[in-house]
Protein backbone atom coordinates (compact mmCIF):
# COMPACT_ATOMS: atom_id res chain seq x y z
CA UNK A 1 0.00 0.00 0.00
CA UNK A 2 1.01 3.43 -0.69
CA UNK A 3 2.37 5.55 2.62
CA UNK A 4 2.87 8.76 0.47
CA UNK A 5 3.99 10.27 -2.79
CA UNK A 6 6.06 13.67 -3.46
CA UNK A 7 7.61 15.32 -6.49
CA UNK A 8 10.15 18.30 -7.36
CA UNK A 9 11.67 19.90 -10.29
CA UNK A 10 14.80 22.04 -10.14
CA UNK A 11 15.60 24.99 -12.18
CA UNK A 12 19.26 24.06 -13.13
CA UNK A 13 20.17 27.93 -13.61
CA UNK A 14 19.43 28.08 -9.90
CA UNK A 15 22.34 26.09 -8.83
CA UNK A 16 24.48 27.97 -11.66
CA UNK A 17 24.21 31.20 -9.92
CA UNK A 18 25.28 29.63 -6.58
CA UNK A 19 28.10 31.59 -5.21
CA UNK A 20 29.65 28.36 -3.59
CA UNK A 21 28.00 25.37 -5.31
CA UNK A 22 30.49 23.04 -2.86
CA UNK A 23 29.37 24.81 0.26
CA UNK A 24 25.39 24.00 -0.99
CA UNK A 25 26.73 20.39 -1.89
CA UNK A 26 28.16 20.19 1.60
CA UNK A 27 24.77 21.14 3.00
CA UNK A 28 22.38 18.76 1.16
CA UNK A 29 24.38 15.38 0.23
CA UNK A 30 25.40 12.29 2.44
CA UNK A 31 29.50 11.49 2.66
CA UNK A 32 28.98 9.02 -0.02
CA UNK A 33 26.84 11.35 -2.47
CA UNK A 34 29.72 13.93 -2.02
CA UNK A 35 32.31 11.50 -2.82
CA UNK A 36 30.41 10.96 -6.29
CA UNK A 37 30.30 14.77 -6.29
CA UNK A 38 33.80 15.43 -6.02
CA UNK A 39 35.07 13.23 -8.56
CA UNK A 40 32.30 14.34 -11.23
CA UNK A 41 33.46 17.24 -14.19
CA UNK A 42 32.37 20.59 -13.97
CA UNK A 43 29.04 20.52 -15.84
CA UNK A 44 27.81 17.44 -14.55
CA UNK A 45 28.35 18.54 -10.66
CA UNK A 46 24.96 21.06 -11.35
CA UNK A 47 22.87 18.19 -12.74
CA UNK A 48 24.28 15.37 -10.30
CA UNK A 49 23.19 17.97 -7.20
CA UNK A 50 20.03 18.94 -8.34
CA UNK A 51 19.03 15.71 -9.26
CA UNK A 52 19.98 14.87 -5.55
CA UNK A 53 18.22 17.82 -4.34
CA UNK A 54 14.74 17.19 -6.20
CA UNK A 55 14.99 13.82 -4.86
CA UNK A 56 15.48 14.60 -1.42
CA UNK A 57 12.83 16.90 -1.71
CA UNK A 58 10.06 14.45 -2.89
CA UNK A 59 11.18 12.13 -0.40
CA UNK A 60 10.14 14.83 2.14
CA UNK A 61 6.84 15.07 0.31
CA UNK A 62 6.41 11.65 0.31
CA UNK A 63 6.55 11.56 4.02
CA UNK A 64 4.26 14.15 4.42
CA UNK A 65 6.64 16.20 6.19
CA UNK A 66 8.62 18.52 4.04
CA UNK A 67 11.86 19.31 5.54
CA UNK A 68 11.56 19.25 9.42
CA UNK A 69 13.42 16.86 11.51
CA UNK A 70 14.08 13.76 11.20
CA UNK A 71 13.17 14.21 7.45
CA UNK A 72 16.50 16.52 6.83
CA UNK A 73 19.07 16.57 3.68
CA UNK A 74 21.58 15.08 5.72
CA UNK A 75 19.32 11.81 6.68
CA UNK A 76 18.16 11.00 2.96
CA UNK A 77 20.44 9.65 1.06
CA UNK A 78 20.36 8.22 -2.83
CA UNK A 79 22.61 5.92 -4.69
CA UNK A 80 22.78 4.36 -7.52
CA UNK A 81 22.66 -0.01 -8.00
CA UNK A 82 24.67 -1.25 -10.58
CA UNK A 83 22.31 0.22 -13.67
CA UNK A 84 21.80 3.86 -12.56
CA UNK A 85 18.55 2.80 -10.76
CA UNK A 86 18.18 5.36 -7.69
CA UNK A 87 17.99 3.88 -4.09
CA UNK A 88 16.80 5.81 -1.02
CA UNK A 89 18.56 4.95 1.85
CA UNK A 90 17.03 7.10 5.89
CA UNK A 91 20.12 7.53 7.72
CA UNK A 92 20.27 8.35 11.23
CA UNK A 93 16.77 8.82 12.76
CA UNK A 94 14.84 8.78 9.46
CA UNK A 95 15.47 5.37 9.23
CA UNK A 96 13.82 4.68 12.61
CA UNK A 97 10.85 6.83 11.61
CA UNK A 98 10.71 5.24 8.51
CA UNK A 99 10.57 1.72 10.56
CA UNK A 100 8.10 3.30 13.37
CA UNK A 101 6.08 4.12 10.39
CA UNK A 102 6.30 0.42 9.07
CA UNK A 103 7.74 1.91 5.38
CA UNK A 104 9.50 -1.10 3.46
CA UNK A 105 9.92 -0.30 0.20
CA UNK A 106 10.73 3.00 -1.75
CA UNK A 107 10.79 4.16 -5.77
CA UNK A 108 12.65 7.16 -6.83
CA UNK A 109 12.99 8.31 -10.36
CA UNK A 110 15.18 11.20 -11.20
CA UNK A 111 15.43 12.86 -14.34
CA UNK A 112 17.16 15.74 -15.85
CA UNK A 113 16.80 18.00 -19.30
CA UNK A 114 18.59 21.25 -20.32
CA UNK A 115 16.89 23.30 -17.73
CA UNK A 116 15.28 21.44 -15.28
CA UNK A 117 16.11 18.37 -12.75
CA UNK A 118 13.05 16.38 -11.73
CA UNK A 119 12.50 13.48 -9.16
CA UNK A 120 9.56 11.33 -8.01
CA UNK A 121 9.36 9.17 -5.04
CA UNK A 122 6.93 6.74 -3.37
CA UNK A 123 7.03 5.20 -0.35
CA UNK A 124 5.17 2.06 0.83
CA UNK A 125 3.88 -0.03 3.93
């Protein structure tokens, strides 16, 4: 059964203007996601983190919070499995909400285009 849904799009020209785009990645992404920050080229940093940041976002949404604790940047986390698929991963004490809340299984989808980064997300009980 469906817990909750939630959706975002990103304006990419909103990161471009960023005085300190690492500072902002700093802010929003897990250690891991930063790693795969770090080692990514120039352009595809502003896509990577906005993709990241829509998806947190929806997340949020999806637990019908919006950002307020435990549902915070820094306790959502998404990967990648082996063929790009996004994973959400609660960190911290998300993921003990997200069990209180008896939430086993999650979708994201993230997308990107010239302009715009978008993400969906879905979580289930």
């Amino acid at each position: 059964m469906i817990f909750g849904v939630g959706t975002d799009i990103v304006s990419l020209s909103r990161l471009e203007k960023m005085d300190n785009l690492e500072k902002f990645a700093m802010k929003v992404l897990s250690e891991k996601e930063l790693a795969i920050f770090t080692n990514l080229v120039e352009p595809k940093k502003i896509t990577y983190l906005a993709k990241q940041f829509a998806g947190k976002e929806a997340i949020s949404k999806a637990f019908g919070t919006g950002m307020s604790l435990p549902v915070m940047f820094e306790n959502i986390e998404i990967l990648r499995d082996d063929h790009g698929k996004p994973i959400f991963n609660a960190l911290n004490d998300l993921k003990i909400l997200q069990v209180d809340l008896g939430i086993v299984k999650s979708h994201v989808s993230l997308a990107d285009e010239k302009n715009y980064a978008i993400a969906f997300a879905i979580l289930e009980i």
